[in-house]
C-alpha atoms as a PDB file:
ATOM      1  CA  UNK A   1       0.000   0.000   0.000  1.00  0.00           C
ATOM      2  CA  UNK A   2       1.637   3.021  -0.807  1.00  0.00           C
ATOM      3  CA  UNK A   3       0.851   6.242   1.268  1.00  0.00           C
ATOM      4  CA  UNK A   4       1.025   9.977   0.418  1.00  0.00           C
ATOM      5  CA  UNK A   5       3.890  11.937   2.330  1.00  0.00           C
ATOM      6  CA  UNK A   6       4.052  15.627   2.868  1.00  0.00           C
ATOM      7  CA  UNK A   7       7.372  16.890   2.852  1.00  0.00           C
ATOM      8  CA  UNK A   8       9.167  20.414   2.882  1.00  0.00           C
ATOM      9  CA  UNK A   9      10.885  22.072   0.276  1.00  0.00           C
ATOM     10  CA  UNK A  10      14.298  21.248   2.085  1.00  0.00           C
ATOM     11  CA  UNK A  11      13.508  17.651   3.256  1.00  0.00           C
ATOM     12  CA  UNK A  12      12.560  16.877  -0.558  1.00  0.00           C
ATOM     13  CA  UNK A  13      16.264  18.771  -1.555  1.00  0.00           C
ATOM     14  CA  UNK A  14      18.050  16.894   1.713  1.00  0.00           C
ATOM     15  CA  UNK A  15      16.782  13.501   0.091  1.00  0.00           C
ATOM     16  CA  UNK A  16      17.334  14.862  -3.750  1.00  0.00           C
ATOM     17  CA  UNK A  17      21.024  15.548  -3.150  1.00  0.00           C
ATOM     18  CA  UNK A  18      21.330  12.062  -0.909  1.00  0.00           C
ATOM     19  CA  UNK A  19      19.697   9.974  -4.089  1.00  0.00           C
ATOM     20  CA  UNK A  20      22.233  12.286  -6.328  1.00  0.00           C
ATOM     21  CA  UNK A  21      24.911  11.612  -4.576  1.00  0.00           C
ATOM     22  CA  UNK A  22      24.301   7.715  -4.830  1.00  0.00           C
ATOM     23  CA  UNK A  23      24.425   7.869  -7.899  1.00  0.00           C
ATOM     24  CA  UNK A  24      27.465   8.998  -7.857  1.00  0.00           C
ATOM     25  CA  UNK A  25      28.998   6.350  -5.822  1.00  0.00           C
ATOM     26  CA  UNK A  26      27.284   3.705  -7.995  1.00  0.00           C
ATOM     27  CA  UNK A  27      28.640   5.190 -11.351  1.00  0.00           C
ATOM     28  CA  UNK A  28      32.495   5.355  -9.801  1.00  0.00           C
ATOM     29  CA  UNK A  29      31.985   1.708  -9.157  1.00  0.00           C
ATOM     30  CA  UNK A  30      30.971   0.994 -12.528  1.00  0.00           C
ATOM     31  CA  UNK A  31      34.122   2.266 -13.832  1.00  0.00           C
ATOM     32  CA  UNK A  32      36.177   0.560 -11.623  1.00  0.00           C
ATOM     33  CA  UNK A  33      34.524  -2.411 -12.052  1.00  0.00           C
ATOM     34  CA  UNK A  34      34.654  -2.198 -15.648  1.00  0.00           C
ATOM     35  CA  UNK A  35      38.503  -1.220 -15.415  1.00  0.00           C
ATOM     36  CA  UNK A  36      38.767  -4.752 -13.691  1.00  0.00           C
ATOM     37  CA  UNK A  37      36.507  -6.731 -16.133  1.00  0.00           C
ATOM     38  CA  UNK A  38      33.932  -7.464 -13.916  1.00  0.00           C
ATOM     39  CA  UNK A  39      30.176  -7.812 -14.283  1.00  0.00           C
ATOM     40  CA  UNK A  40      28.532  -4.548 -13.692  1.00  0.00           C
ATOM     41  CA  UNK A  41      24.886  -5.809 -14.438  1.00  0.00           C
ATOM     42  CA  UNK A  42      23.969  -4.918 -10.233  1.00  0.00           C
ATOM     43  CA  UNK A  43      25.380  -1.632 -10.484  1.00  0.00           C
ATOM     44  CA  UNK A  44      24.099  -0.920 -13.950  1.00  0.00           C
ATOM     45  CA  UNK A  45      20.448  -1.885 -12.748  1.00  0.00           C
ATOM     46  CA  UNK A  46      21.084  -0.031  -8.877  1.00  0.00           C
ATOM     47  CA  UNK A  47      21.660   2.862 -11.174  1.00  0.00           C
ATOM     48  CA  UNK A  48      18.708   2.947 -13.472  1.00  0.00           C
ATOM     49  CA  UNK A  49      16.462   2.286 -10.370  1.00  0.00           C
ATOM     50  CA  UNK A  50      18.056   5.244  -8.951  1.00  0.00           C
ATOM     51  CA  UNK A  51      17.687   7.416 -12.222  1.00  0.00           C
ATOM     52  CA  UNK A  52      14.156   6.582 -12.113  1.00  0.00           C
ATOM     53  CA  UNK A  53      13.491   7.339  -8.132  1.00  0.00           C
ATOM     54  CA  UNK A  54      15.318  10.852  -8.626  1.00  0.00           C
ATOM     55  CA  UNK A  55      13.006  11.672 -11.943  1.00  0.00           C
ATOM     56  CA  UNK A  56       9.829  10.794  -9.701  1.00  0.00           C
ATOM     57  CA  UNK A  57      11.182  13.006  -7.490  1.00  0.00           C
ATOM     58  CA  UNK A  58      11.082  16.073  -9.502  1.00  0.00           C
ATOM     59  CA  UNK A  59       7.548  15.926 -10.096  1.00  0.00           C
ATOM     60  CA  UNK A  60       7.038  16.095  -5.923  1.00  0.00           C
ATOM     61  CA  UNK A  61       5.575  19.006  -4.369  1.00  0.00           C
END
């Protein structure tokens, strides 16, 4: 069940800079990972599902 939250404008930033910065971390991995010639199917799919969760988050109000 999903339920409706009210947030503030800097509680929505606070948690759109956290998700950002994620991202981050996960696309630094991918390179390393790739620079070692390893799978990087998890991170590539943490990623999108991070992508997505930040784009939702720009239409919050």
């Amino acid at each position: 069940m999903m339920k409706i939250l009210k947030l503030t404008e800097n509680e929505l930033v606070t948690i759109k800079v956290a998700l950002y910065s994620h991202m981050q971390h996960i696309r630094k991995d991918i390179e390393q990972a790739k620079r070692e010639g390893k799978d990087t199917s998890f991170q590539e799919q943490a990623l999108q599902d991070a992508q997505q969760a930040f784009e939702a988050l720009n239409f919050a109000q």
